[in-house]
Protein backbone atom coordinates (compact mmCIF):
# COMPACT_ATOMS: atom_id res chain seq x y z
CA UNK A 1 75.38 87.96 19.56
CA UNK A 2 75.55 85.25 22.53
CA UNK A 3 76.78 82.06 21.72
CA UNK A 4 75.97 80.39 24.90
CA UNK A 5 72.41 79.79 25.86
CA UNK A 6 71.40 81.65 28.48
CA UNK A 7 68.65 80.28 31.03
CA UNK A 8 66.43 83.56 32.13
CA UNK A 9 62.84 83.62 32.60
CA UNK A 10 61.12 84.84 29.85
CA UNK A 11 58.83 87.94 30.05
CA UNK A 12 55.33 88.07 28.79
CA UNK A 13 53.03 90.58 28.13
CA UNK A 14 49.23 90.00 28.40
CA UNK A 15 48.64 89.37 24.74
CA UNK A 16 51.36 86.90 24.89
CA UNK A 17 53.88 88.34 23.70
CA UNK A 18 57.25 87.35 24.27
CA UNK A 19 59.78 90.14 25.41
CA UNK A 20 63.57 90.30 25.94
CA UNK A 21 63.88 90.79 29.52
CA UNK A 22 67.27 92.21 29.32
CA UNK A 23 65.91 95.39 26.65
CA UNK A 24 62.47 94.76 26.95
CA UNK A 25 62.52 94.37 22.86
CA UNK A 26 59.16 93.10 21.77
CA UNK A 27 59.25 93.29 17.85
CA UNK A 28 62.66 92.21 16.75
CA UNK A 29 62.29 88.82 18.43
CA UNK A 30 64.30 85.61 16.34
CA UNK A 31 63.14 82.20 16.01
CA UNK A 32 65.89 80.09 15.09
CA UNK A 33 64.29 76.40 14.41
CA UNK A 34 67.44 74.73 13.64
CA UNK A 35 69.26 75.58 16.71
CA UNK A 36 65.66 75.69 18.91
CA UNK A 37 66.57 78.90 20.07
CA UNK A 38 64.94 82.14 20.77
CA UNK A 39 67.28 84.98 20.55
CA UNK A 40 66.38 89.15 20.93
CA UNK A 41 67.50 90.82 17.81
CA UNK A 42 68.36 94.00 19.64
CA UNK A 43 70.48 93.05 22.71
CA UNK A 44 71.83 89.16 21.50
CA UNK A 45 70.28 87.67 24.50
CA UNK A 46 68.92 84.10 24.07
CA UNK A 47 66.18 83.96 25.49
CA UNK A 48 64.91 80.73 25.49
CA UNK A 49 66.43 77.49 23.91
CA UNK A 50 64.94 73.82 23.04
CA UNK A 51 61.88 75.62 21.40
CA UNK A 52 59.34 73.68 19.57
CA UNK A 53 59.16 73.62 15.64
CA UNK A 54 55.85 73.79 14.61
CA UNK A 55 56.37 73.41 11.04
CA UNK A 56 56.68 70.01 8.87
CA UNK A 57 59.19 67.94 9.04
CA UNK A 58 60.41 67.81 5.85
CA UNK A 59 61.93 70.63 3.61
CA UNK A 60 61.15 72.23 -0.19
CA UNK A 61 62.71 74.90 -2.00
CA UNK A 62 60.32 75.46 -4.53
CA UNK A 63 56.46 75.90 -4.68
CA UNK A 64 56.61 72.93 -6.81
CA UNK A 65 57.78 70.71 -3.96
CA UNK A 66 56.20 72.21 -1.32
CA UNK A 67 52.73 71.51 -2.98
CA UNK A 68 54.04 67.83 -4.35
CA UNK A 69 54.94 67.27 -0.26
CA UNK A 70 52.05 68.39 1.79
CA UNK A 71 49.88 66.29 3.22
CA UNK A 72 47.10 69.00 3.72
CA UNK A 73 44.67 70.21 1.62
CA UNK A 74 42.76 73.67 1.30
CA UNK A 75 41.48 75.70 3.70
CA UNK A 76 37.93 75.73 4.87
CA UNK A 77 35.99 78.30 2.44
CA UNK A 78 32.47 79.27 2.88
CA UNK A 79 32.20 79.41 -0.67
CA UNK A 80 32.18 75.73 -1.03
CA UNK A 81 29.26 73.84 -0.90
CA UNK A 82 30.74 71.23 1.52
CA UNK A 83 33.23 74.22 3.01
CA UNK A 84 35.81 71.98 1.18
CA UNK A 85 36.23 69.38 3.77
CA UNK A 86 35.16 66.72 1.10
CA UNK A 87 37.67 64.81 -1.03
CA UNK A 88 37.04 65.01 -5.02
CA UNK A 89 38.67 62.72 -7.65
CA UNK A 90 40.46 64.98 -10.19
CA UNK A 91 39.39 65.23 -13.96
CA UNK A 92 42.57 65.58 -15.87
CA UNK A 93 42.82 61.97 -16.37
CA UNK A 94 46.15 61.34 -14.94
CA UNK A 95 48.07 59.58 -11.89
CA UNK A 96 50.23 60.89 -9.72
CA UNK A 97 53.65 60.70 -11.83
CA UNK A 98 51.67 63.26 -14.71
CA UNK A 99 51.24 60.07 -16.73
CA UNK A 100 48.05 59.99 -18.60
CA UNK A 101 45.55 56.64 -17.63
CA UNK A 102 44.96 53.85 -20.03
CA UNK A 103 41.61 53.96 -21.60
CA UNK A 104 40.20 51.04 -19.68
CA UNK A 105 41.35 51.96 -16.51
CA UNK A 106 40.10 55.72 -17.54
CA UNK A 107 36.25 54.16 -17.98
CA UNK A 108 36.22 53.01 -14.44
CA UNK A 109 37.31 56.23 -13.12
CA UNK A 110 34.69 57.90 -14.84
CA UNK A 111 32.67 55.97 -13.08
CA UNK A 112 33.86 56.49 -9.69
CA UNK A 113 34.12 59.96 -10.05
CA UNK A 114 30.29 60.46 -11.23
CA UNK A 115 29.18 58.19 -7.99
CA UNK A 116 31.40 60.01 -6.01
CA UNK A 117 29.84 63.57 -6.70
CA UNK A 118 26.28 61.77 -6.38
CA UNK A 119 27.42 60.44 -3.00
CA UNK A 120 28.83 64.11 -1.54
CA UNK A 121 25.71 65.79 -2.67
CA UNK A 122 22.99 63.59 -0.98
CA UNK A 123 20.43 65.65 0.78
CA UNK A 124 18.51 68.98 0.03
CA UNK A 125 20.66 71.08 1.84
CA UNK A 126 23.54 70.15 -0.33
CA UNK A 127 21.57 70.22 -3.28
CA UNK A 128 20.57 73.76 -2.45
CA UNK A 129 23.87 75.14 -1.13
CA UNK A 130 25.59 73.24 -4.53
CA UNK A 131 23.24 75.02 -6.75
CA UNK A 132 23.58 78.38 -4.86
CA UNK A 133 27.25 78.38 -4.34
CA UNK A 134 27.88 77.85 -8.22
CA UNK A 135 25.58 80.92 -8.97
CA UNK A 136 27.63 82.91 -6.67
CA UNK A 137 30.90 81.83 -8.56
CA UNK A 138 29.14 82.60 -11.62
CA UNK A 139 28.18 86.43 -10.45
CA UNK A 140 31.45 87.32 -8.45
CA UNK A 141 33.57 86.61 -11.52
CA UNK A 142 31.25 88.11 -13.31
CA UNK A 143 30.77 91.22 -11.53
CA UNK A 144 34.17 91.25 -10.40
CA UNK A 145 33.71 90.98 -6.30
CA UNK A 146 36.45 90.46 -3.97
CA UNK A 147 36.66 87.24 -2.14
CA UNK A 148 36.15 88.59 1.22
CA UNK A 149 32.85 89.86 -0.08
CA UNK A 150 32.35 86.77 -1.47
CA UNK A 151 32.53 84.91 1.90
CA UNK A 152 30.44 87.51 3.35
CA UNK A 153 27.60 86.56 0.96
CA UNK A 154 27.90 82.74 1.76
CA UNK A 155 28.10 83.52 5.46
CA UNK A 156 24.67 85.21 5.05
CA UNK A 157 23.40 82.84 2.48
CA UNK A 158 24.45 79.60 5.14
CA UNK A 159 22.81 81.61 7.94
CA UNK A 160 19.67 82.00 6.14
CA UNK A 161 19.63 78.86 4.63
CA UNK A 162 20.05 76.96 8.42
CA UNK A 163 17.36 79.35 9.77
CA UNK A 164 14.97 78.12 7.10
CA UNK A 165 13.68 81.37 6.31
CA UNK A 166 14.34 81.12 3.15
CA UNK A 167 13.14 77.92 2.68
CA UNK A 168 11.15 76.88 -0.87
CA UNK A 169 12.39 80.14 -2.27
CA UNK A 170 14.38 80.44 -5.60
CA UNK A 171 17.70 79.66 -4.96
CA UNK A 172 19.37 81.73 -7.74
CA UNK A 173 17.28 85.27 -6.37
CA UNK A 174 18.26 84.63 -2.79
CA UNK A 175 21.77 84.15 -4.08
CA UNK A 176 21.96 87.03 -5.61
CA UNK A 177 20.45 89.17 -3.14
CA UNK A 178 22.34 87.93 -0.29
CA UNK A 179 25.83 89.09 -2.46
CA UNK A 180 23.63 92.21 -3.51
CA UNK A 181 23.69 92.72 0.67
CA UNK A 182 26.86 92.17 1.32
CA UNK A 183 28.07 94.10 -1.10
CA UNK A 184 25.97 97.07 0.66
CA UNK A 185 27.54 96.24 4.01
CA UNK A 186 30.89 96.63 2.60
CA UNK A 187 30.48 99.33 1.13
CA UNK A 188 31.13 97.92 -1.97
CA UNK A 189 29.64 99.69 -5.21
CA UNK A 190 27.46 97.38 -7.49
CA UNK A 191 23.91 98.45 -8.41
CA UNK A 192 20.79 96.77 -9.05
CA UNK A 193 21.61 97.06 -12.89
CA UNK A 194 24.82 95.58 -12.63
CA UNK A 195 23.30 92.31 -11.00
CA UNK A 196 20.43 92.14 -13.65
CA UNK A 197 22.56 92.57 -16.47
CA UNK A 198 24.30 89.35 -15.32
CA UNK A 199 21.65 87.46 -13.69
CA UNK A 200 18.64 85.30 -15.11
CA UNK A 201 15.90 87.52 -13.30
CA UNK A 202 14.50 90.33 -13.68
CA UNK A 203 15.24 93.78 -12.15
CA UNK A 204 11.91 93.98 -10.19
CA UNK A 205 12.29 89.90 -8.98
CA UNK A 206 15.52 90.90 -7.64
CA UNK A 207 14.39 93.90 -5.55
CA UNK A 208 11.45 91.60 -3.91
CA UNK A 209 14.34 89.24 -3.42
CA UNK A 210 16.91 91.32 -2.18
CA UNK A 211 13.72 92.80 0.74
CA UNK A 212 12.34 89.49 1.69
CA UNK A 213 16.40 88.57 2.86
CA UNK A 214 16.95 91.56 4.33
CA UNK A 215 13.43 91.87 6.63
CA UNK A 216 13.36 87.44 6.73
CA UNK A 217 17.56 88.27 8.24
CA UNK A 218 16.67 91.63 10.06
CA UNK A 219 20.05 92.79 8.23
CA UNK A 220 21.00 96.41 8.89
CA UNK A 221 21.95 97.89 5.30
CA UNK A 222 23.83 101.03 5.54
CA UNK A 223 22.59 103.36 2.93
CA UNK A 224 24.53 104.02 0.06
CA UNK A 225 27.07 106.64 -0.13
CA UNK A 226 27.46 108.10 -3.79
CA UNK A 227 31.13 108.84 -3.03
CA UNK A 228 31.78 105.03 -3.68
CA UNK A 229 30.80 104.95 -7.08
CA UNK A 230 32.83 107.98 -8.24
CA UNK A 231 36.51 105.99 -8.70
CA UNK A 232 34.60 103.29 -10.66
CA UNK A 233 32.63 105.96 -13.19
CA UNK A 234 35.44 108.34 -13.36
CA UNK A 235 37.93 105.76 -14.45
CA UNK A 236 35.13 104.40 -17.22
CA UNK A 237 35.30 107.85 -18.14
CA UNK A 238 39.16 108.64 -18.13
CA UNK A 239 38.60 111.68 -15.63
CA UNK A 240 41.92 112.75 -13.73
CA UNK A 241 42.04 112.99 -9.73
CA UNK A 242 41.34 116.89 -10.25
CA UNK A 243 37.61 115.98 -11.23
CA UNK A 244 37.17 113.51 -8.37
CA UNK A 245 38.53 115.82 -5.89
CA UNK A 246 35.56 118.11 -7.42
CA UNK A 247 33.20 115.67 -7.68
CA UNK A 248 33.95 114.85 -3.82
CA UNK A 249 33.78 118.47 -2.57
CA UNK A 250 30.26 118.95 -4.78
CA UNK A 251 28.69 115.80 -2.75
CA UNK A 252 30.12 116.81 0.21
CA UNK A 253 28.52 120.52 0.25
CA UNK A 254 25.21 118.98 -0.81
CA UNK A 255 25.17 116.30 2.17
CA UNK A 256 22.15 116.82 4.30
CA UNK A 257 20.31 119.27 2.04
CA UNK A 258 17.02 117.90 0.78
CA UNK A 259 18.30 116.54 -2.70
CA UNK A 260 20.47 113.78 -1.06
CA UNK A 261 17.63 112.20 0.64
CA UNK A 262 15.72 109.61 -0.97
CA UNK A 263 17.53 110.02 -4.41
CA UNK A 264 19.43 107.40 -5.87
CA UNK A 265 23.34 107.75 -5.30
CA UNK A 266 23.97 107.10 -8.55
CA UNK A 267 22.43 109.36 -10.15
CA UNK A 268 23.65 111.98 -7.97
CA UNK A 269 27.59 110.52 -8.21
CA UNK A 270 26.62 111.02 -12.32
CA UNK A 271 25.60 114.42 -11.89
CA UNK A 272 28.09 115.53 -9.66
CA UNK A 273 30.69 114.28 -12.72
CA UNK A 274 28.61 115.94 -14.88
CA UNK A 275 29.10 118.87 -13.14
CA UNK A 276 32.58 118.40 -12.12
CA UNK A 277 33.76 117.61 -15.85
CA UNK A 278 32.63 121.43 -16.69
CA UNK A 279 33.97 123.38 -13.57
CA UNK A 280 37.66 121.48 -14.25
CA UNK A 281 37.11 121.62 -17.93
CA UNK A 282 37.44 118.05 -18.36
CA UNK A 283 33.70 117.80 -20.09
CA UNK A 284 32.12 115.13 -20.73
CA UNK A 285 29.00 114.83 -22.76
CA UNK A 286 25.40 113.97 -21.21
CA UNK A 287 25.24 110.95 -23.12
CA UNK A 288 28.85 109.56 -22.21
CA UNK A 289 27.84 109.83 -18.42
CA UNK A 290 24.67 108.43 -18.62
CA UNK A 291 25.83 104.78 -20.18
CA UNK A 292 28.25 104.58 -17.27
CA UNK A 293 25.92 105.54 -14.88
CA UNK A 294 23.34 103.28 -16.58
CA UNK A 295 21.09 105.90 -16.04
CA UNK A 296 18.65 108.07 -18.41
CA UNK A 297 20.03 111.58 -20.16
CA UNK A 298 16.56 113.17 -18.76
CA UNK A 299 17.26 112.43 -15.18
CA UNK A 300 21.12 113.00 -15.27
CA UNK A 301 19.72 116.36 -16.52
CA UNK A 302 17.34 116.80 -13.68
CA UNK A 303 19.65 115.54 -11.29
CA UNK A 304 22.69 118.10 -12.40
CA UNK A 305 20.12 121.34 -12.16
CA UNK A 306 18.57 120.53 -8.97
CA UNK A 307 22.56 120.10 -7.53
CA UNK A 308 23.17 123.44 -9.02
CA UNK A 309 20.42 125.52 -8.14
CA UNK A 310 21.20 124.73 -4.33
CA UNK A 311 25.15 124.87 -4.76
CA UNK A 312 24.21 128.19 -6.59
CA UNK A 313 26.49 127.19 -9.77
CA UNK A 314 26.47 128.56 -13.10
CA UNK A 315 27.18 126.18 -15.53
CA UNK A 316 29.41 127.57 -19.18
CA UNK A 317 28.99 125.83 -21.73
């Protein structure tokens, strides 16, 4: 490697790239901060020299430190209702050395803390976006959604909320419907069942919900694929990768026949399984399929026959 700084002009691409103009190496490029330099990891040129460091001055070698030194806090989340730009005094009821507070001084805290959440929540727009945020926490952890879904659903919820389309509805349905949506443009599999088992409404509240935000937001909802759901109800039903690979190729020859249209992709996932379970001799019983499913044993039933009177399948039981 090149001990001695040399002073070439430094090629870069369009996307800003920096490139060694000696090998035209663009991906093994070193950033040495304590020397300032720029050096090519293929060819030892040094590129460039006095470069900036953009990092913090100061140094940890723990996580520890590193937290106990910054002087930032969190990032901005859409998930908060203030997107976490606010400060908040901590309840744990100690000072900064991990020392706990004297009662007397731990009264007047109290104090400041309560007027301090009274004094970040002060309009209806923070009430609302409080109240809604802490029913989405509630139903992701819940239901299990990732957090990128979960900022999806407060994107939409925000947008919504600052269109004031949604404006005197109930808080909690709109919630829920907007994470019901973007859960559906995600492709992520969650059902109509799964949010009423968790939330305080009811299954018919939360379809009227879920419409009025999708026609109020003119949101284009993909329609559901019944693929998605077959990882999540074969593993509740210990099923190994020979029945899903079945269970795919069964959906896949029924695609644009006139039983995948207007039927409810879980019910056809369940009877595809159903199906599936036999043909791999992996069987599982009517009743087993149907509680994952969350569907009826009369429909699974009329669900499995219609798929195999078109795939022509005989079943052996």
């Amino acid at each position: 490697m090149a001990t001695d700084a040399v002073k070439t002009k430094v090629v870069k691409d369009k996307r800003d790239k920096v490139i060694c103009p000696e090998c035209f190496n663009e991906t093994n490029i070193i950033s040495d901060f304590s020397t300032g330099d720029q050096i090519c990891g293929e060819c030892g040129l040094v590129i460039s020299e006095k470069i900036i460091d953009q990092g913090p001055e100061w140094r940890a070698f723990n996580v520890a430190e590193r937290d106990k030194r910054a002087r930032t806090g969190s990032p901005i989340s859409m998930t908060v209702f203030d997107k976490g730009l606010s400060t908040m005094i901590d309840s744990h009821d100690k000072d900064y050395y991990g020392n706990k507070i004297k009662p007397k001084k731990r009264a007047q805290i109290y104090r400041m803390r309560k007027w301090d959440n009274r004094t970040r929540i002060h309009d209806a727009i923070a009430k609302n976006l409080s109240k809604a945020m802490s029913e989405l926490d509630r139903l992701s952890s819940q239901l299990e959604i990732p957090k990128d879904i979960k900022q999806e659903a407060a994107f939409l919820y925000r947008k919504a909320l600052d269109s004031g389309k949604i404006k005197g509805r109930n808080i909690a349905g709109m919630m829920t419907a907007a994470l019901y949506a973007a859960c559906r443009l995600r492709n992520m599999p969650r059902t109509f069942d799964d949010f009423q088992r968790f939330s305080k409404l009811s299954k018919k509240s939360l379809r009227k919900f879920y419409r009025i935000f999708v026609e109020t937001m003119s949101i284009k909802v993909p329609l559901a694929d019944p693929k998605s759901y077959i990882p999540r109800f074969c593993a509740a039903l210990k099923l190994s990768i020979h029945v899903q690979n079945k269970v795919y190729e069964i959906l896949s020859d029924i695609k644009g026949k006139n039983i995948s249209s207007g039927r409810d992709p879980t019910k056809l996932a369940a009877a595809a399984i159903y199906i599936a379970g036999i043909l791999e001799g992996e069987k599982r019983t009517q009743k087993e399929i149907a509680q994952v499913a969350n569907i009826s044993e009369v429909t699974l039933r009329n669900r499995y026959k219609e798929i195999a009177k078109i795939l022509k399948i005989r079943l052996e039981f």
